[in-house]
Protein backbone atom coordinates (compact mmCIF):
# COMPACT_ATOMS: atom_id res chain seq x y z
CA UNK A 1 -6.93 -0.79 14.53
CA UNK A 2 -3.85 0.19 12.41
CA UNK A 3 -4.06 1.97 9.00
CA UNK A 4 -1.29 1.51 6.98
CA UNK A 5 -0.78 3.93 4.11
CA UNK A 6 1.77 3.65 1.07
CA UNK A 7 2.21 6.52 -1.51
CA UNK A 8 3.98 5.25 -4.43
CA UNK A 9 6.02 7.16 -7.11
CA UNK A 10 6.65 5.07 -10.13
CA UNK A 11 8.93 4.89 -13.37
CA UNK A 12 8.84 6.98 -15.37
CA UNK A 13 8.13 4.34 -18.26
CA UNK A 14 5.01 3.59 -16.71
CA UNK A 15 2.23 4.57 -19.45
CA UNK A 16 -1.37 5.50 -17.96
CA UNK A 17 -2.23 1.87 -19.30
CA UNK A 18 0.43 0.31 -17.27
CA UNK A 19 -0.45 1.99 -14.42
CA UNK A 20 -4.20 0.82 -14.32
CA UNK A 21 -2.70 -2.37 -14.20
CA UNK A 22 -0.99 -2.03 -11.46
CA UNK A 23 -3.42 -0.75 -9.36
CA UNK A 24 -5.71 -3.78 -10.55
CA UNK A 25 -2.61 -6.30 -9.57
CA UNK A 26 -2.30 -4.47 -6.33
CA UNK A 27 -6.09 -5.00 -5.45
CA UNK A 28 -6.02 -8.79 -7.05
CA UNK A 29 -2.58 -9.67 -5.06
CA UNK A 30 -3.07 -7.77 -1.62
CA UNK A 31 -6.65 -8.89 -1.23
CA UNK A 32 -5.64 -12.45 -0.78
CA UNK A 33 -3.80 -11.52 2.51
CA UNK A 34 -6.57 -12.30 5.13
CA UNK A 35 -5.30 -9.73 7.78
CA UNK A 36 -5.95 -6.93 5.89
CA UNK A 37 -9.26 -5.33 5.57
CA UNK A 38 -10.62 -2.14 3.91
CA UNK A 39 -8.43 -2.15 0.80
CA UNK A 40 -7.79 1.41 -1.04
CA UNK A 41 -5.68 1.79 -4.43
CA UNK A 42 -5.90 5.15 -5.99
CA UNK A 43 -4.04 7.21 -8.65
CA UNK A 44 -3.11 10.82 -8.20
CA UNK A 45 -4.77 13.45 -9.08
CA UNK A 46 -3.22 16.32 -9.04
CA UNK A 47 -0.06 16.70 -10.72
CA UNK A 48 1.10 19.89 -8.69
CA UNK A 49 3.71 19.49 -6.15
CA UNK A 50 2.87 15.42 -5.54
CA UNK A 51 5.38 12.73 -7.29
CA UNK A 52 3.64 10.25 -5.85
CA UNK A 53 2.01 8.41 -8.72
CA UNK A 54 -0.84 5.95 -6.71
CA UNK A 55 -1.17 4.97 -3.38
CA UNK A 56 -2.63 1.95 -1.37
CA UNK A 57 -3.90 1.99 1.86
CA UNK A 58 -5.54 -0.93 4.26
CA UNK A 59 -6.88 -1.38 7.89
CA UNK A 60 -5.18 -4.21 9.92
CA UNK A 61 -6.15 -4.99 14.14
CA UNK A 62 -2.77 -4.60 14.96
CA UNK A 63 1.24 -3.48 14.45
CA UNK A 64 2.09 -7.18 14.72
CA UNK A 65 -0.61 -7.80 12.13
CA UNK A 66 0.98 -5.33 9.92
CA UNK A 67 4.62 -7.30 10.63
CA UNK A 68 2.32 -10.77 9.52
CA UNK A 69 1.11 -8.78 6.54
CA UNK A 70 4.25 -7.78 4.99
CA UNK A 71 6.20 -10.95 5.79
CA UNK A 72 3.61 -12.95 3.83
CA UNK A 73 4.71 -14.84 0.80
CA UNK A 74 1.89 -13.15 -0.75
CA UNK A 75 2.97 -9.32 -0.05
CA UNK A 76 6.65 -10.81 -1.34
CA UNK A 77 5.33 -11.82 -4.73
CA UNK A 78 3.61 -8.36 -4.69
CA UNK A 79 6.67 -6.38 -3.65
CA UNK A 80 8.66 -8.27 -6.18
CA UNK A 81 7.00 -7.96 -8.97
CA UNK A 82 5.05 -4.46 -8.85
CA UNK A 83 6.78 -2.73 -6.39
CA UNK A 84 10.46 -3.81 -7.09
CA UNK A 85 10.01 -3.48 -10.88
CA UNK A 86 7.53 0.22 -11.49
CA UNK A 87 8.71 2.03 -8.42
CA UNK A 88 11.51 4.42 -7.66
CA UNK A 89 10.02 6.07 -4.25
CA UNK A 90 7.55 4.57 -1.44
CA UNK A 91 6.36 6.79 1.60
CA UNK A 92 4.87 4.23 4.36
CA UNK A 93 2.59 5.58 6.98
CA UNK A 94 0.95 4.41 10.05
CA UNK A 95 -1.95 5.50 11.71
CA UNK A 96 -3.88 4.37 15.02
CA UNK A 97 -7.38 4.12 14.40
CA UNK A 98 -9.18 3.88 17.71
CA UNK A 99 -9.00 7.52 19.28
CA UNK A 100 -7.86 7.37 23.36
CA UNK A 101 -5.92 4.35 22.48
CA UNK A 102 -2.11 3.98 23.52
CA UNK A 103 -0.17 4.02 20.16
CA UNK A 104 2.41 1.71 22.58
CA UNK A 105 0.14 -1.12 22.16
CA UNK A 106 -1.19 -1.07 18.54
């Protein structure tokens, strides 16, 4: 089991309002993808020392299912029009889930 973690830092522009509707996009858009589970979207906290302005994180069985889940037409639409248009930085991170387990085959 792969989790995949994204910290987002968005535009400046983006108002507090704007960015509750992102997150709400992000959990209507991504949760149509059937190879995900365990959906996460969260805004930051903490203003100290963290640019990144929300995050979302989901569990997937595999890398390949990870490569299937961003090559989807749905994760496109998503990247195109939230992504591409309110963010200026992304920080992707992968985790294995299942401890003793090979990272080579995830």
């Amino acid at each position: 089991m792969v989790h995949h973690l994204c910290l987002l830092e968005t535009t400046p522009e983006v108002s507090d309002e704007k960015l509750e509707e992102i997150m709400v996009q992000t959990r209507i858009r991504l949760l149509k993808i059937p190879e995900l589970s365990n959906l996460r979207v969260g805004k930051r906290i903490d203003l100290k020392g963290n640019s990144f302005t929300y995050f979302f994180s989901f569990d997937v069985d595999s890398m390949d299912k990870l490569a299937l889940t961003k090559s989807s037409a749905v994760y496109a639409q998503y990247q195109k029009l939230v992504i591409d248009a309110y963010v200026t930085k992304i920080s992707e991170l992968d985790y294995e889930m299942e401890p003793g387990k090979d990272v080579t085959y995830s």
